[in-house]
ModelCIF file with pLDDT and N, C-alpha, C, O atoms, coordinates in Angstrom:
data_MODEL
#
_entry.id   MODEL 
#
_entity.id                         1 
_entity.type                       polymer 
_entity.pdbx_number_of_molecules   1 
#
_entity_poly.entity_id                      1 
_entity_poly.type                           'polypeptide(L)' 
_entity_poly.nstd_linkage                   no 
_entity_poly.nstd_monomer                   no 
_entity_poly.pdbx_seq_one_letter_code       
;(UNK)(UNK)(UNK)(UNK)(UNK)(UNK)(UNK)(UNK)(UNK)(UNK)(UNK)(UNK)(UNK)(UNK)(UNK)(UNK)
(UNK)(UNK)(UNK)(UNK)(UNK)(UNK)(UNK)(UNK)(UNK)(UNK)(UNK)(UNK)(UNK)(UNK)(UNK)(UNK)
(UNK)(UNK)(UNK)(UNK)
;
_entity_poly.pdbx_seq_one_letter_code_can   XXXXXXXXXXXXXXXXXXXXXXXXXXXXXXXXXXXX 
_entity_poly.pdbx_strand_id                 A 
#
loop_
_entity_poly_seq.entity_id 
_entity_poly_seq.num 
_entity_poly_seq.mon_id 
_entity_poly_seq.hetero 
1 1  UNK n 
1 2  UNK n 
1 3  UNK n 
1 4  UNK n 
1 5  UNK n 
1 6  UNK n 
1 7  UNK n 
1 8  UNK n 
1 9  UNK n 
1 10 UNK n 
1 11 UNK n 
1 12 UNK n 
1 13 UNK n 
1 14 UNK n 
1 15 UNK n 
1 16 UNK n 
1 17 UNK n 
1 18 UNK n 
1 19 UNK n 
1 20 UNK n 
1 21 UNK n 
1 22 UNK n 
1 23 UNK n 
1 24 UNK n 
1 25 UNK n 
1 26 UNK n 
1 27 UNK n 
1 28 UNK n 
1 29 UNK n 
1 30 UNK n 
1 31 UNK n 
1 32 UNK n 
1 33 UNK n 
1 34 UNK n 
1 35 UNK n 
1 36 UNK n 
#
_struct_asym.id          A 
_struct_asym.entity_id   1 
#
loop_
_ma_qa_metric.id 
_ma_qa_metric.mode 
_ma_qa_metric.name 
_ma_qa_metric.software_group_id 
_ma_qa_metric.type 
1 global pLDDT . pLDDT 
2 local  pLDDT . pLDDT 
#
_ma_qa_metric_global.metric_id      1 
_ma_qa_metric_global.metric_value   94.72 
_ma_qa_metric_global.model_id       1 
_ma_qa_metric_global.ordinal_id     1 
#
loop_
_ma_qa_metric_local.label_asym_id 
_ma_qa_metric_local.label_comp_id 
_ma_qa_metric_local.label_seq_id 
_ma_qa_metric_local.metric_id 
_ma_qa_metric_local.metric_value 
_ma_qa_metric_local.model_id 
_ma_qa_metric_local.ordinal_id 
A UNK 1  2 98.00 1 1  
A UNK 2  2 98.00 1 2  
A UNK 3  2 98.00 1 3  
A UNK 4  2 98.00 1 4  
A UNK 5  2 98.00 1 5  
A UNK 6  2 98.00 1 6  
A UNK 7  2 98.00 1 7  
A UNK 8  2 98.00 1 8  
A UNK 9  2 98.00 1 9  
A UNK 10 2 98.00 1 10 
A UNK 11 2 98.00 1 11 
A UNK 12 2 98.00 1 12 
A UNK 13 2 98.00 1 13 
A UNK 14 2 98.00 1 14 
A UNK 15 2 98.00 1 15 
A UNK 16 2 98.00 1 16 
A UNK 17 2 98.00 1 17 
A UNK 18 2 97.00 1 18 
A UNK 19 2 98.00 1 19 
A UNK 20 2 97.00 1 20 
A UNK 21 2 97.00 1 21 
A UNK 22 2 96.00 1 22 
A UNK 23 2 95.00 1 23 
A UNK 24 2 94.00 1 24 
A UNK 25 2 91.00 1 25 
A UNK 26 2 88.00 1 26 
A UNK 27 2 86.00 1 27 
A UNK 28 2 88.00 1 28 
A UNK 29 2 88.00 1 29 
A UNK 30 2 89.00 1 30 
A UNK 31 2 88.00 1 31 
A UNK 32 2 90.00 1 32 
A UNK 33 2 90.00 1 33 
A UNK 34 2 91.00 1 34 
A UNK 35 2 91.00 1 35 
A UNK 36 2 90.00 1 36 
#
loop_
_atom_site.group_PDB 
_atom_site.id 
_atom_site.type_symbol 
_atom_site.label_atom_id 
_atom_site.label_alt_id 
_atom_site.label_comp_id 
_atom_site.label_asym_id 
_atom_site.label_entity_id 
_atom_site.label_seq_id 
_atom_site.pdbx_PDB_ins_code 
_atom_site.Cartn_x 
_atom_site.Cartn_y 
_atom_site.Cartn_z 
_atom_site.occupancy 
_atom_site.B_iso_or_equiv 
_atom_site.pdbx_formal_charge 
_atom_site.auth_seq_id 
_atom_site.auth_comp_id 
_atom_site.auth_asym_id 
_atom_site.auth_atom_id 
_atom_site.pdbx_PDB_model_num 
ATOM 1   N N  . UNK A 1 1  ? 98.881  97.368  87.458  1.00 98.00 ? 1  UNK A N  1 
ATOM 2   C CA . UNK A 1 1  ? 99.680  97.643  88.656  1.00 98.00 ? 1  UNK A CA 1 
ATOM 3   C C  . UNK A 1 1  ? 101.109 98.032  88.265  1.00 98.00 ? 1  UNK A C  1 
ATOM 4   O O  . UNK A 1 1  ? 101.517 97.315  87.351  1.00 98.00 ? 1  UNK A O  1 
ATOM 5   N N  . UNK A 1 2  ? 101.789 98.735  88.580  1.00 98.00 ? 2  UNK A N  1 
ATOM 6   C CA . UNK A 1 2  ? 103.184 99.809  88.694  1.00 98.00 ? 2  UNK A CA 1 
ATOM 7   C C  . UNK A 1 2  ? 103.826 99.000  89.529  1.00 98.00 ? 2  UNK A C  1 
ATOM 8   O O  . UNK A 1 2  ? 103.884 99.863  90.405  1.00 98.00 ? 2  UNK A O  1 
ATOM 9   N N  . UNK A 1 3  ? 104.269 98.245  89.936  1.00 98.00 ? 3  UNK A N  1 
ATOM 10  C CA . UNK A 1 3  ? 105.140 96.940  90.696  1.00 98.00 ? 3  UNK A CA 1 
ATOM 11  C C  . UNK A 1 3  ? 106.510 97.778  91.221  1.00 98.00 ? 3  UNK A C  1 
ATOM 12  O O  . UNK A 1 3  ? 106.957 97.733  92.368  1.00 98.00 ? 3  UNK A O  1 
ATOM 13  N N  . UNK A 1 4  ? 107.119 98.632  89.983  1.00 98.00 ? 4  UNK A N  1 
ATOM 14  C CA . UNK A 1 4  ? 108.137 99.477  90.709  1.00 98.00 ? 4  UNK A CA 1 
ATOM 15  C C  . UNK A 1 4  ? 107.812 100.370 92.028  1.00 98.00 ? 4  UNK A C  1 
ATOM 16  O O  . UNK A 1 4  ? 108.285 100.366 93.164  1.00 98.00 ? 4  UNK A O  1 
ATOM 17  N N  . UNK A 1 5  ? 106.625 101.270 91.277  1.00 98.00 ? 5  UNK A N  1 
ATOM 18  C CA . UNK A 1 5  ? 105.987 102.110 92.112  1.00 98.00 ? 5  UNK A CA 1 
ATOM 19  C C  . UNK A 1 5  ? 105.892 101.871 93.428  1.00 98.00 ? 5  UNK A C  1 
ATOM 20  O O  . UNK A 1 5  ? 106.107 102.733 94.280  1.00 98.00 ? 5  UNK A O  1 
ATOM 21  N N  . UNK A 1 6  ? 105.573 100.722 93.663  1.00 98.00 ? 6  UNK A N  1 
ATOM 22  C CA . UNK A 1 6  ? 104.347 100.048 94.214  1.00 98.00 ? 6  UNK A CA 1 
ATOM 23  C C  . UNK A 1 6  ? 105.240 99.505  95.452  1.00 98.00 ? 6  UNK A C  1 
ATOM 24  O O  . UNK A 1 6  ? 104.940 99.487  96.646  1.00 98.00 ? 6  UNK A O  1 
ATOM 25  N N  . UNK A 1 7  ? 106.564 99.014  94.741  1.00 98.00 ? 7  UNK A N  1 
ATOM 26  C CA . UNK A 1 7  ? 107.746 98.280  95.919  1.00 98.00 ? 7  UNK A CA 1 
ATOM 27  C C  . UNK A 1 7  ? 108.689 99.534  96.802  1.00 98.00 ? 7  UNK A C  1 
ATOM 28  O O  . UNK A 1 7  ? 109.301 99.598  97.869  1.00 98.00 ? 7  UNK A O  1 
ATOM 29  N N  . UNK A 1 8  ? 108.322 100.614 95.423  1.00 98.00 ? 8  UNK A N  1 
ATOM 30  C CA . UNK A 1 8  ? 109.190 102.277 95.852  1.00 98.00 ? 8  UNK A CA 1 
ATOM 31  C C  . UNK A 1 8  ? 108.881 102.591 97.429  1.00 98.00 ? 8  UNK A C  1 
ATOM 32  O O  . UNK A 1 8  ? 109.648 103.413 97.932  1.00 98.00 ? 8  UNK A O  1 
ATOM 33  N N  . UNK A 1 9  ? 107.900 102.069 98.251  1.00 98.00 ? 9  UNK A N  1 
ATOM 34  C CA . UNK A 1 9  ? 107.015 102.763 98.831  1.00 98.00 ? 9  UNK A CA 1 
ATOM 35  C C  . UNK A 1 9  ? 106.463 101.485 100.082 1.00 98.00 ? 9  UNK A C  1 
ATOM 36  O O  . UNK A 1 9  ? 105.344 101.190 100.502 1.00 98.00 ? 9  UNK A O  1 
ATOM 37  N N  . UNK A 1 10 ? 107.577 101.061 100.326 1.00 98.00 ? 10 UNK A N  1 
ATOM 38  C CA . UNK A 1 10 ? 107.604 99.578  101.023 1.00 98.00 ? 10 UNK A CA 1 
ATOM 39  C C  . UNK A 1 10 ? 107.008 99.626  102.851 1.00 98.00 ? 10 UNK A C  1 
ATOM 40  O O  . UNK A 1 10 ? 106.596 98.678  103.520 1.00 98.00 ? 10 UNK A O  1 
ATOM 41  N N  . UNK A 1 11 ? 107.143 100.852 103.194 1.00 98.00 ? 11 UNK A N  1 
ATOM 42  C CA . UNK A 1 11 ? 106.129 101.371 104.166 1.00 98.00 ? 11 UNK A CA 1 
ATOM 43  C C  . UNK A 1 11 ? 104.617 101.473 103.916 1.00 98.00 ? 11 UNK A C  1 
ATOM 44  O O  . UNK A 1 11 ? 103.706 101.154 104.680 1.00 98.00 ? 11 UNK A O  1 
ATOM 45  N N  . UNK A 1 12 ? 104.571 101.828 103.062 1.00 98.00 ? 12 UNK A N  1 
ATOM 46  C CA . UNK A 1 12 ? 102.980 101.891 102.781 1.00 98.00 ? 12 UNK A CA 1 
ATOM 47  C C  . UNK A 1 12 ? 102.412 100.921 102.377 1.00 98.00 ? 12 UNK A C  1 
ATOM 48  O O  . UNK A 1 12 ? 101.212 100.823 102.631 1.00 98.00 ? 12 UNK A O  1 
ATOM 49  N N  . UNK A 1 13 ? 103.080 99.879  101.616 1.00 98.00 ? 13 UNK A N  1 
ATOM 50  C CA . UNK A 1 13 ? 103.006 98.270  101.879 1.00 98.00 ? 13 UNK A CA 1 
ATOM 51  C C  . UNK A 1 13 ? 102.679 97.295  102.919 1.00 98.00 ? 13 UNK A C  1 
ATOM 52  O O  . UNK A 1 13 ? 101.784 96.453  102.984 1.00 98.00 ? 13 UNK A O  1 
ATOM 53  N N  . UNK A 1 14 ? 103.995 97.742  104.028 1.00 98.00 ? 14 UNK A N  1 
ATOM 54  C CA . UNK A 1 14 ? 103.759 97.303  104.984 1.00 98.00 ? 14 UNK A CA 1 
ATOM 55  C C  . UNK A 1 14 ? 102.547 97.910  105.734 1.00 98.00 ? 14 UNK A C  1 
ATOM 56  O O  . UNK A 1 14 ? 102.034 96.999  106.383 1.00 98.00 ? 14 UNK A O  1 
ATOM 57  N N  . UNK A 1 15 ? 101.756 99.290  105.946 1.00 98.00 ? 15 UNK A N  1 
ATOM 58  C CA . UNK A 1 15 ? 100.655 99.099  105.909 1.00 98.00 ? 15 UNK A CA 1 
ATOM 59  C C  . UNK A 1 15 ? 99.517  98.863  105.491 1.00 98.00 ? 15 UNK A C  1 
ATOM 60  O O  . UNK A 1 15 ? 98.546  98.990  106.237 1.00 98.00 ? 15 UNK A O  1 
ATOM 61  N N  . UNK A 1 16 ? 99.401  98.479  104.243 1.00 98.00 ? 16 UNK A N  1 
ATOM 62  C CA . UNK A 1 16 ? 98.274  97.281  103.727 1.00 98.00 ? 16 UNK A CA 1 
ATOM 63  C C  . UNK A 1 16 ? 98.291  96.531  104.052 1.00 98.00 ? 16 UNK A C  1 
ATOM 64  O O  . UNK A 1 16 ? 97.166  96.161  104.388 1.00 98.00 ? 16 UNK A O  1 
ATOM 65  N N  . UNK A 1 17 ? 99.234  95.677  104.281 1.00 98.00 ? 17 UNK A N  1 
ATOM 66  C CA . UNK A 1 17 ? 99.478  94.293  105.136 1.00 98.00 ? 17 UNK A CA 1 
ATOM 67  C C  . UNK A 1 17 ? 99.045  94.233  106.383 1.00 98.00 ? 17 UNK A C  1 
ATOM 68  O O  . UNK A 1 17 ? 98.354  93.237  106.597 1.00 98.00 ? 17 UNK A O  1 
ATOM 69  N N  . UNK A 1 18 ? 99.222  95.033  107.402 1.00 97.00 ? 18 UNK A N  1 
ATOM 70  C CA . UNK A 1 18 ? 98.756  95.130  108.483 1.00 97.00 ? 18 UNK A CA 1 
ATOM 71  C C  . UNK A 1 18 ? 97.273  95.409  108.069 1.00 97.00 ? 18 UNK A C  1 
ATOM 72  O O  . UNK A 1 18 ? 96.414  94.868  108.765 1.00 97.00 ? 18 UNK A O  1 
ATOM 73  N N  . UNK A 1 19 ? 96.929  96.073  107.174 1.00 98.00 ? 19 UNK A N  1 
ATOM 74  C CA . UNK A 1 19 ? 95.225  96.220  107.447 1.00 98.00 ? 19 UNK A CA 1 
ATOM 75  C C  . UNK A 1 19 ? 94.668  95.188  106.789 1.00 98.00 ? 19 UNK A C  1 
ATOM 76  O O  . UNK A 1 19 ? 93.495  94.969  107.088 1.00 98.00 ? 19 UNK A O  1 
ATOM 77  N N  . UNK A 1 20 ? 95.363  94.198  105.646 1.00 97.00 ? 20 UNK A N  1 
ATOM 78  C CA . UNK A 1 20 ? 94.622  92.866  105.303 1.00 97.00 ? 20 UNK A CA 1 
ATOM 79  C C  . UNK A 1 20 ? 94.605  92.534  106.674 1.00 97.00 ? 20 UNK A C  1 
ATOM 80  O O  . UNK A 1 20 ? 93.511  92.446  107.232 1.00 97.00 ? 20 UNK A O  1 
ATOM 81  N N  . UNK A 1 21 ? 95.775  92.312  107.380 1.00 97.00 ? 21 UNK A N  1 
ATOM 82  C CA . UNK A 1 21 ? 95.478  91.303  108.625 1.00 97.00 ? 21 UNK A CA 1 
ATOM 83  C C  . UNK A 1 21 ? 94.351  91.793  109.966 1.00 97.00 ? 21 UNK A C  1 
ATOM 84  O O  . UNK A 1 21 ? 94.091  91.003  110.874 1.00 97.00 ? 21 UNK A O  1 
ATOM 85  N N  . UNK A 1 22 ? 93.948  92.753  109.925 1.00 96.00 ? 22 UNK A N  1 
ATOM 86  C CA . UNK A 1 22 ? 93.092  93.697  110.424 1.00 96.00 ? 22 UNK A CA 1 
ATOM 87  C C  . UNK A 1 22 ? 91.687  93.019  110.076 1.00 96.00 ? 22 UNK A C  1 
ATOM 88  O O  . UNK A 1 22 ? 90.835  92.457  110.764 1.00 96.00 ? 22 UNK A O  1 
ATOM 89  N N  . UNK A 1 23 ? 91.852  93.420  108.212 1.00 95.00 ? 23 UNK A N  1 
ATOM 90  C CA . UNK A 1 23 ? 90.220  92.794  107.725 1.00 95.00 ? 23 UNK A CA 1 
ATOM 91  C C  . UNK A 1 23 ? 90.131  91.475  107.846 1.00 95.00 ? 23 UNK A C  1 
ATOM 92  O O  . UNK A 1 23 ? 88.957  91.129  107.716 1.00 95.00 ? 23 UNK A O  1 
ATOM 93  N N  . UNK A 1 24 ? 90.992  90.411  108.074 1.00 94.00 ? 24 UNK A N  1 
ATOM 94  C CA . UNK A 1 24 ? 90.805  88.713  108.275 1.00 94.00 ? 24 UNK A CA 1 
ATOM 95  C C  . UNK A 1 24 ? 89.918  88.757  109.862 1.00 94.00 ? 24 UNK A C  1 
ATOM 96  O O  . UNK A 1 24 ? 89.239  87.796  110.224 1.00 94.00 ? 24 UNK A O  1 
ATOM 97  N N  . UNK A 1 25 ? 90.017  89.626  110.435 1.00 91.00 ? 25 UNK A N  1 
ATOM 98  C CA . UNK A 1 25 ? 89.953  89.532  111.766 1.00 91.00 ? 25 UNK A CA 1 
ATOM 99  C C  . UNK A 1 25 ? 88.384  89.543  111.809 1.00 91.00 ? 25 UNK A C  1 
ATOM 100 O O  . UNK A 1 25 ? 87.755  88.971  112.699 1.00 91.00 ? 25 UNK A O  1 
ATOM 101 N N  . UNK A 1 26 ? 87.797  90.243  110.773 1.00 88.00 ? 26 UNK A N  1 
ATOM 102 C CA . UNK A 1 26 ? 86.061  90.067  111.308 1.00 88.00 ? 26 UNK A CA 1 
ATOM 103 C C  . UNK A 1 26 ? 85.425  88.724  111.027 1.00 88.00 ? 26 UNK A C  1 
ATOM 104 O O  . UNK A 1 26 ? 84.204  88.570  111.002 1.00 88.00 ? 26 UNK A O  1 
ATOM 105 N N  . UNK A 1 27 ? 86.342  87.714  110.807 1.00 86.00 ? 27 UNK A N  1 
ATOM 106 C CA . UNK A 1 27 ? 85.652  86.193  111.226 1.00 86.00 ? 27 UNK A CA 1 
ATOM 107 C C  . UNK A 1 27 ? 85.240  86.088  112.879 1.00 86.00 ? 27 UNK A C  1 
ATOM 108 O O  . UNK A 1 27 ? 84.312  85.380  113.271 1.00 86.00 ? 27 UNK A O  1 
ATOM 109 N N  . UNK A 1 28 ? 85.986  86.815  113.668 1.00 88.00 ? 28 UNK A N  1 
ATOM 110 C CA . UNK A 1 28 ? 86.127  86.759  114.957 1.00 88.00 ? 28 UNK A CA 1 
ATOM 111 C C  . UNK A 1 28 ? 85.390  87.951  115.785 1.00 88.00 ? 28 UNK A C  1 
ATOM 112 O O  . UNK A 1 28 ? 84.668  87.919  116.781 1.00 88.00 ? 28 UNK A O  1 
ATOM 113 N N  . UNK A 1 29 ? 85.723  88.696  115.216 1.00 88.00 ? 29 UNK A N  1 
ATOM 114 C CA . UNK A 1 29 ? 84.694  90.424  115.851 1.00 88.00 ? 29 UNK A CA 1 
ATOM 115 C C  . UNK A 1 29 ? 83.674  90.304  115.472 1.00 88.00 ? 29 UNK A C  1 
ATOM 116 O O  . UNK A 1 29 ? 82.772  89.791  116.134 1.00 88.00 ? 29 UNK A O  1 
ATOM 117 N N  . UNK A 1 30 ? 83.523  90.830  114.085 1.00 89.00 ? 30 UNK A N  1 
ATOM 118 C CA . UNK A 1 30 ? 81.919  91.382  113.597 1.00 89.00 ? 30 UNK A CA 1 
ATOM 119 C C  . UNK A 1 30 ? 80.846  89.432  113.965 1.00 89.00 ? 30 UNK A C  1 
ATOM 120 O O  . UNK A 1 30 ? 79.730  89.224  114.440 1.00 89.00 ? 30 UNK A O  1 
ATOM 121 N N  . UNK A 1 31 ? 81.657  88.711  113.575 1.00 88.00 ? 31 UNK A N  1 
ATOM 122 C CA . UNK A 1 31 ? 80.525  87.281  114.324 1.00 88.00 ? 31 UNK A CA 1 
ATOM 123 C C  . UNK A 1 31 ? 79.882  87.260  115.263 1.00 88.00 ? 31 UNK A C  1 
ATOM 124 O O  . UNK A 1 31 ? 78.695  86.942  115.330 1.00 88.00 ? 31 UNK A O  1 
ATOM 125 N N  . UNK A 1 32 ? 80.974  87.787  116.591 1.00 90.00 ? 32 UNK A N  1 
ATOM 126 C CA . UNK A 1 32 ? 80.954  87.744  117.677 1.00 90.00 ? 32 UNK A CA 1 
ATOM 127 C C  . UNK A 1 32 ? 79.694  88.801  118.100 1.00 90.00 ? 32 UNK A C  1 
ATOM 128 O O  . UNK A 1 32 ? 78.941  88.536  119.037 1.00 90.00 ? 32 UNK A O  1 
ATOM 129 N N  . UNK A 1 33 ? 79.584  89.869  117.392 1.00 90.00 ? 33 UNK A N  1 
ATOM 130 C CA . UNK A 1 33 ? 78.651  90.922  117.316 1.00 90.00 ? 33 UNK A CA 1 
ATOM 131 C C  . UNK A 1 33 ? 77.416  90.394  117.115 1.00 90.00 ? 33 UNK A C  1 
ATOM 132 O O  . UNK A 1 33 ? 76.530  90.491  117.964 1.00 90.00 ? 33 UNK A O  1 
ATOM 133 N N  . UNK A 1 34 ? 77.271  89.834  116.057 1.00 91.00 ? 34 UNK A N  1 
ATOM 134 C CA . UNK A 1 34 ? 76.113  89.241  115.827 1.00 91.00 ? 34 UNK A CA 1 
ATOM 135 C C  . UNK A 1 34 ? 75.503  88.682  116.656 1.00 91.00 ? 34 UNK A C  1 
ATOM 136 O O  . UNK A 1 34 ? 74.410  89.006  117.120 1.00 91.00 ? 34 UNK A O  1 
ATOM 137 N N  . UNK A 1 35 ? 76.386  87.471  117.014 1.00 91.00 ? 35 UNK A N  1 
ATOM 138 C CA . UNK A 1 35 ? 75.744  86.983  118.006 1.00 91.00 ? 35 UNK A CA 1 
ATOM 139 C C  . UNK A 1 35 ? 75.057  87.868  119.358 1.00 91.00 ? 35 UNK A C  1 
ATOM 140 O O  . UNK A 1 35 ? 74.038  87.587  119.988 1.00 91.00 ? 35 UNK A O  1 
ATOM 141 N N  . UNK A 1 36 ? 75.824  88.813  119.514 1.00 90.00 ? 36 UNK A N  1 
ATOM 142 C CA . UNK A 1 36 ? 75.335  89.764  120.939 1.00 90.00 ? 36 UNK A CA 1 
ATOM 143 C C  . UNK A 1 36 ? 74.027  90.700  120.405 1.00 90.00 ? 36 UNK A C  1 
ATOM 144 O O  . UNK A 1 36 ? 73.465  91.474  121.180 1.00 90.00 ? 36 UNK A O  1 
#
């Protein structure tokens, strides 16, 4: 990992972050699916 790179670019960071918190979310969706 390029850590400089990587911090260069702190928007695009901040959207990984938003999409980890996105992917935590199918404890709650894709379950919920199942069940239906």
């Amino acid at each position: 990992i390029d850590r400089e790179a990587a911090l260069s670019q702190p928007d695009i960071l901040d959207k990984v972050r938003r999409t980890a918190l996105i992917e935590s979310y199918h404890a709650l969706g894709t379950v919920s699916l199942i069940k239906l």
